[in-house]
Protein backbone atom coordinates (compact mmCIF):
# COMPACT_ATOMS: atom_id res chain seq x y z
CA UNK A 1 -114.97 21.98 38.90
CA UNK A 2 -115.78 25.46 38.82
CA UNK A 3 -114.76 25.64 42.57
CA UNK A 4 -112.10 24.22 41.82
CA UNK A 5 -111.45 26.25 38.46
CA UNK A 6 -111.77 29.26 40.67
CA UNK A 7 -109.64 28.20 43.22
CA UNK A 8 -106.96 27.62 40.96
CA UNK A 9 -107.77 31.03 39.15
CA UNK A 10 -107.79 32.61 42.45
CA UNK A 11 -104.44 30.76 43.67
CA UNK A 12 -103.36 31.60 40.19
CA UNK A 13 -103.96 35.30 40.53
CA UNK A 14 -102.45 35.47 44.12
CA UNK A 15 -99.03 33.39 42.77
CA UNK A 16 -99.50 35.75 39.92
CA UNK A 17 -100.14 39.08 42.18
CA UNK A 18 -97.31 37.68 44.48
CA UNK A 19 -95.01 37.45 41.59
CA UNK A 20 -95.53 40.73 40.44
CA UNK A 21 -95.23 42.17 43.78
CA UNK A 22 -92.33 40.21 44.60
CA UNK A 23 -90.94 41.04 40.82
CA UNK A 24 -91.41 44.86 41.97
CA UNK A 25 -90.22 44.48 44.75
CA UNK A 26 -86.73 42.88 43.47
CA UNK A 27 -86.87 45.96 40.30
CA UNK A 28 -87.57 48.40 42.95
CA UNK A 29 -84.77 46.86 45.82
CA UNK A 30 -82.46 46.28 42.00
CA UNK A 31 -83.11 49.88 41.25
CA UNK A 32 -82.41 51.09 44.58
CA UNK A 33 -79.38 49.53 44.26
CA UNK A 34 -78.70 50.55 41.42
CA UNK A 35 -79.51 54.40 42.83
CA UNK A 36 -76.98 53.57 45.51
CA UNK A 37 -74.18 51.82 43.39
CA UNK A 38 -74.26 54.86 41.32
CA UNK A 39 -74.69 57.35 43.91
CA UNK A 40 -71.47 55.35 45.54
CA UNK A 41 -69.48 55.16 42.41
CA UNK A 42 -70.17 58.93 42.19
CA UNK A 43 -69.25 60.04 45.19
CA UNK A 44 -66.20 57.61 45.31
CA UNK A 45 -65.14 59.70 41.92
CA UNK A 46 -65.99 62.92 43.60
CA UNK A 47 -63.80 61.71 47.03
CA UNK A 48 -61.20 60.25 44.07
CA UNK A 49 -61.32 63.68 42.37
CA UNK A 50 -60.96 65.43 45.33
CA UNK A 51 -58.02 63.60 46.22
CA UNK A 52 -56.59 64.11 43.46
CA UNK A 53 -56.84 67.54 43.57
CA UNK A 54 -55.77 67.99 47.00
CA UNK A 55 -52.47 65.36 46.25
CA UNK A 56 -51.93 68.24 43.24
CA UNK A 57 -52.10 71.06 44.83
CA UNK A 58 -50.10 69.80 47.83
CA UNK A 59 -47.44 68.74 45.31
CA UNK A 60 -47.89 72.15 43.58
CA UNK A 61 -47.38 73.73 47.27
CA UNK A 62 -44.71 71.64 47.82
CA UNK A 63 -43.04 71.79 44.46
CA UNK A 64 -43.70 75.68 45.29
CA UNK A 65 -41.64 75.07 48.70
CA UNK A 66 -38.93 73.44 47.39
CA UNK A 67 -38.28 75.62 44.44
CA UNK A 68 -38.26 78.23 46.91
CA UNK A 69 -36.18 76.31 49.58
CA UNK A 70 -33.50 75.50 46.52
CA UNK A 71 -33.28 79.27 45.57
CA UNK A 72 -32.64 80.21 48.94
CA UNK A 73 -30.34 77.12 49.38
CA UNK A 74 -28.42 78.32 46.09
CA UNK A 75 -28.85 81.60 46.94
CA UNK A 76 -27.35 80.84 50.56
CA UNK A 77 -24.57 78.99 48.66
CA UNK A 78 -23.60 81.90 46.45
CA UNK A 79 -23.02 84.44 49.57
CA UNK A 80 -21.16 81.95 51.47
CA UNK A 81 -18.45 81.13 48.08
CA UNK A 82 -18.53 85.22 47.63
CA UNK A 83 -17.90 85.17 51.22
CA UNK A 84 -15.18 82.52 50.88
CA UNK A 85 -13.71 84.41 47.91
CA UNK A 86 -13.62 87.55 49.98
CA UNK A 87 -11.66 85.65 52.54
CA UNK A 88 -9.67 84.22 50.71
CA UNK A 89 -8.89 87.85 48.35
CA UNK A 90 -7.99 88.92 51.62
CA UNK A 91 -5.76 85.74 52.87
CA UNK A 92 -4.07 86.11 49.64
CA UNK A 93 -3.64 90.06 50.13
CA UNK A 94 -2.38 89.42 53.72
CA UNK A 95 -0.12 87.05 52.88
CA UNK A 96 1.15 89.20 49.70
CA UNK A 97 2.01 91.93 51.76
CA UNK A 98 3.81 89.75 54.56
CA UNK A 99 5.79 88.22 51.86
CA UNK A 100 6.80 91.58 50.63
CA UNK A 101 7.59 92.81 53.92
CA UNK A 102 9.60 90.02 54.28
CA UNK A 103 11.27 90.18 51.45
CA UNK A 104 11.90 93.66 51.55
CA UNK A 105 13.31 93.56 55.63
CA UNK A 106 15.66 90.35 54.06
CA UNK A 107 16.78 92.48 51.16
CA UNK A 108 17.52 94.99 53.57
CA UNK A 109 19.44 92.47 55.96
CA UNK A 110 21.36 91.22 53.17
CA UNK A 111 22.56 94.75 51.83
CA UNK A 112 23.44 95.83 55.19
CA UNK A 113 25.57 92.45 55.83
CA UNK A 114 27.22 93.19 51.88
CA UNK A 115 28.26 96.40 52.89
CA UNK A 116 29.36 95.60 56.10
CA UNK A 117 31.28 92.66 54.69
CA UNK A 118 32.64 94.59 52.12
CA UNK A 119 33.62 97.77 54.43
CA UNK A 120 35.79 95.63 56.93
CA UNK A 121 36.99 93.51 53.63
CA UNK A 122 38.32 97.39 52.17
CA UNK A 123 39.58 97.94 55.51
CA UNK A 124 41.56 94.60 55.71
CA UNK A 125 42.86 95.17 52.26
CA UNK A 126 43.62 98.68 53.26
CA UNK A 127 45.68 97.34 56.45
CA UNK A 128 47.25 94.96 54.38
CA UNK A 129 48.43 97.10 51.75
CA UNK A 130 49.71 99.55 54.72
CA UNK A 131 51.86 97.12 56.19
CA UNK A 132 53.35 95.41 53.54
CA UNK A 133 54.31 98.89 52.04
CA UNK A 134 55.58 99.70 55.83
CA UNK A 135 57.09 96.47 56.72
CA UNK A 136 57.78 94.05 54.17
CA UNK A 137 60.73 95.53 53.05
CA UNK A 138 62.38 95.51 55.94
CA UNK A 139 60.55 92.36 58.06
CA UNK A 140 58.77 90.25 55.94
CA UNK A 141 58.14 87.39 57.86
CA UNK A 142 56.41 90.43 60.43
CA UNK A 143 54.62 92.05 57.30
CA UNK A 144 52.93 88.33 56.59
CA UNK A 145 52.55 86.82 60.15
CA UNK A 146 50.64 90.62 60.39
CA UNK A 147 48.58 90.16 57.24
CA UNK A 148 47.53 87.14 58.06
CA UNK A 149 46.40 88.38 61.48
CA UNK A 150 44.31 91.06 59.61
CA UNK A 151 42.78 88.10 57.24
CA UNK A 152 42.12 86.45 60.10
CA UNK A 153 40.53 89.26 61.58
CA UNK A 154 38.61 89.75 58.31
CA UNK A 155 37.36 86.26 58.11
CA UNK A 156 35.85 86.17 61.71
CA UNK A 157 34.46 89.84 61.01
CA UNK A 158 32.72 88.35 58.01
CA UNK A 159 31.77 85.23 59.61
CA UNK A 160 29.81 87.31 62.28
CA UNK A 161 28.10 89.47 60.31
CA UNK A 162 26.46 86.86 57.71
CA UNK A 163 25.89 84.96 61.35
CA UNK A 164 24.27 87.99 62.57
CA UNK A 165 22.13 88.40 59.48
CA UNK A 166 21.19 84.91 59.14
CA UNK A 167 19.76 85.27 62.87
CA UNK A 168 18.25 88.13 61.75
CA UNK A 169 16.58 86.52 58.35
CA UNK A 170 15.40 83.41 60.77
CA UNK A 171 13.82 85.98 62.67
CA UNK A 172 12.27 88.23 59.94
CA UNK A 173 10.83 84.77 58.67
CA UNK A 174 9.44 83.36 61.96
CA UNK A 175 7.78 86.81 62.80
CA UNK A 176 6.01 87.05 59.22
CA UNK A 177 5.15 83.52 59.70
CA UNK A 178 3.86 83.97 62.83
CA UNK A 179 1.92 86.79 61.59
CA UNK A 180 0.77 85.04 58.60
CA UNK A 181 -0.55 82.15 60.71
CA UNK A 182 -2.26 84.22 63.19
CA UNK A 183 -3.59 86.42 60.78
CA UNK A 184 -5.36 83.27 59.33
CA UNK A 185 -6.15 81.71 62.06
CA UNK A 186 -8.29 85.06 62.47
CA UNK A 187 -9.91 84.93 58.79
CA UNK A 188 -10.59 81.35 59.55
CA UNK A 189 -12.13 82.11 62.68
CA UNK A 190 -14.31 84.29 60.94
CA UNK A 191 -14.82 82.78 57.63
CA UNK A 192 -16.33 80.01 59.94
């Protein structure tokens, strides 16, 4: 029995030395893990942190870029409306002084074809008076045939000269408004 009491001591002791080695060996491999789980989870906190960093300062660069691409873009937007507003000061100058040319060569136009008009209408009244104080005492049927020859006369006289002016005033308007378009067509040109 006390072979056998020893061999079971002895196979008791090796189960029991095998135990604790094996029990060791899964604290150690455990620990190791452990080690490595941690050393993982840190340096998947320090990759996370480092992301995180990097994601903020690219959004800090590129919050820096477009701030700076939206000043530049307003900024850009500001000189082209001054720009526009210059252009269009200057259309509406342009286009102020062609009216006032125009107005002022029609004005003119119309006073010379009012005096005109009223000249030849003095003259006719003139001529009239003339020869009904010459002749229609003595041949009235002459004296009025002759007036209205002079009325006549008067009419046609008038008739020409507001046709003349009116060619004239179409033509004062289609050179200002060929000027005015050409003139903007040049401003847009440019303002393009």
């Amino acid at each position: 029995q006390s072979q056998a009491e020893t061999r079971r001591q002895t196979d008791r002791n090796q189960f029991d030395e095998r135990t604790r080695s094996d029990q060791q060996q899964i604290d150690d491999r455990y620990a190791q893990t452990e080690r490595d789980a941690n050393a993982e989870i840190q340096g998947g906190e320090l990759r996370a942190e480092d992301e995180r960093l990097r994601a903020e300062r690219e959004s800090e660069e590129q919050s820096w870029w477009e701030a700076a691409l939206d000043f530049i873009t307003d900024l850009f937007d500001a000189l082209v409306g001054l720009i526009n507003d210059i252009f269009d000061a200057v259309r509406a100058a342009v286009n102020a002084l062609l009216d006032a040319v125009r107005d002022f060569a029609l004005g003119l136009i119309a006073l010379a074809a009012d005096f005109l008009t009223g000249l030849i209408q003095a003259f006719g009244d003139f001529l009239s008076g003339l020869v009904i104080a010459l002749l229609g005492d003595i041949f009235p049927e002459l004296a009025a045939a002759l007036v209205a020859l002079i009325d006549e006369a008067v009419q046609l006289a008038t008739d020409a000269i507001h046709a003349v002016a009116d060619a004239l005033s179409a033509a004062v308007n289609a050179i200002v408004e060929g000027l005015r378009a050409g003139i903007n067509a040049l401003l847009n040109l440019y303002q393009a």
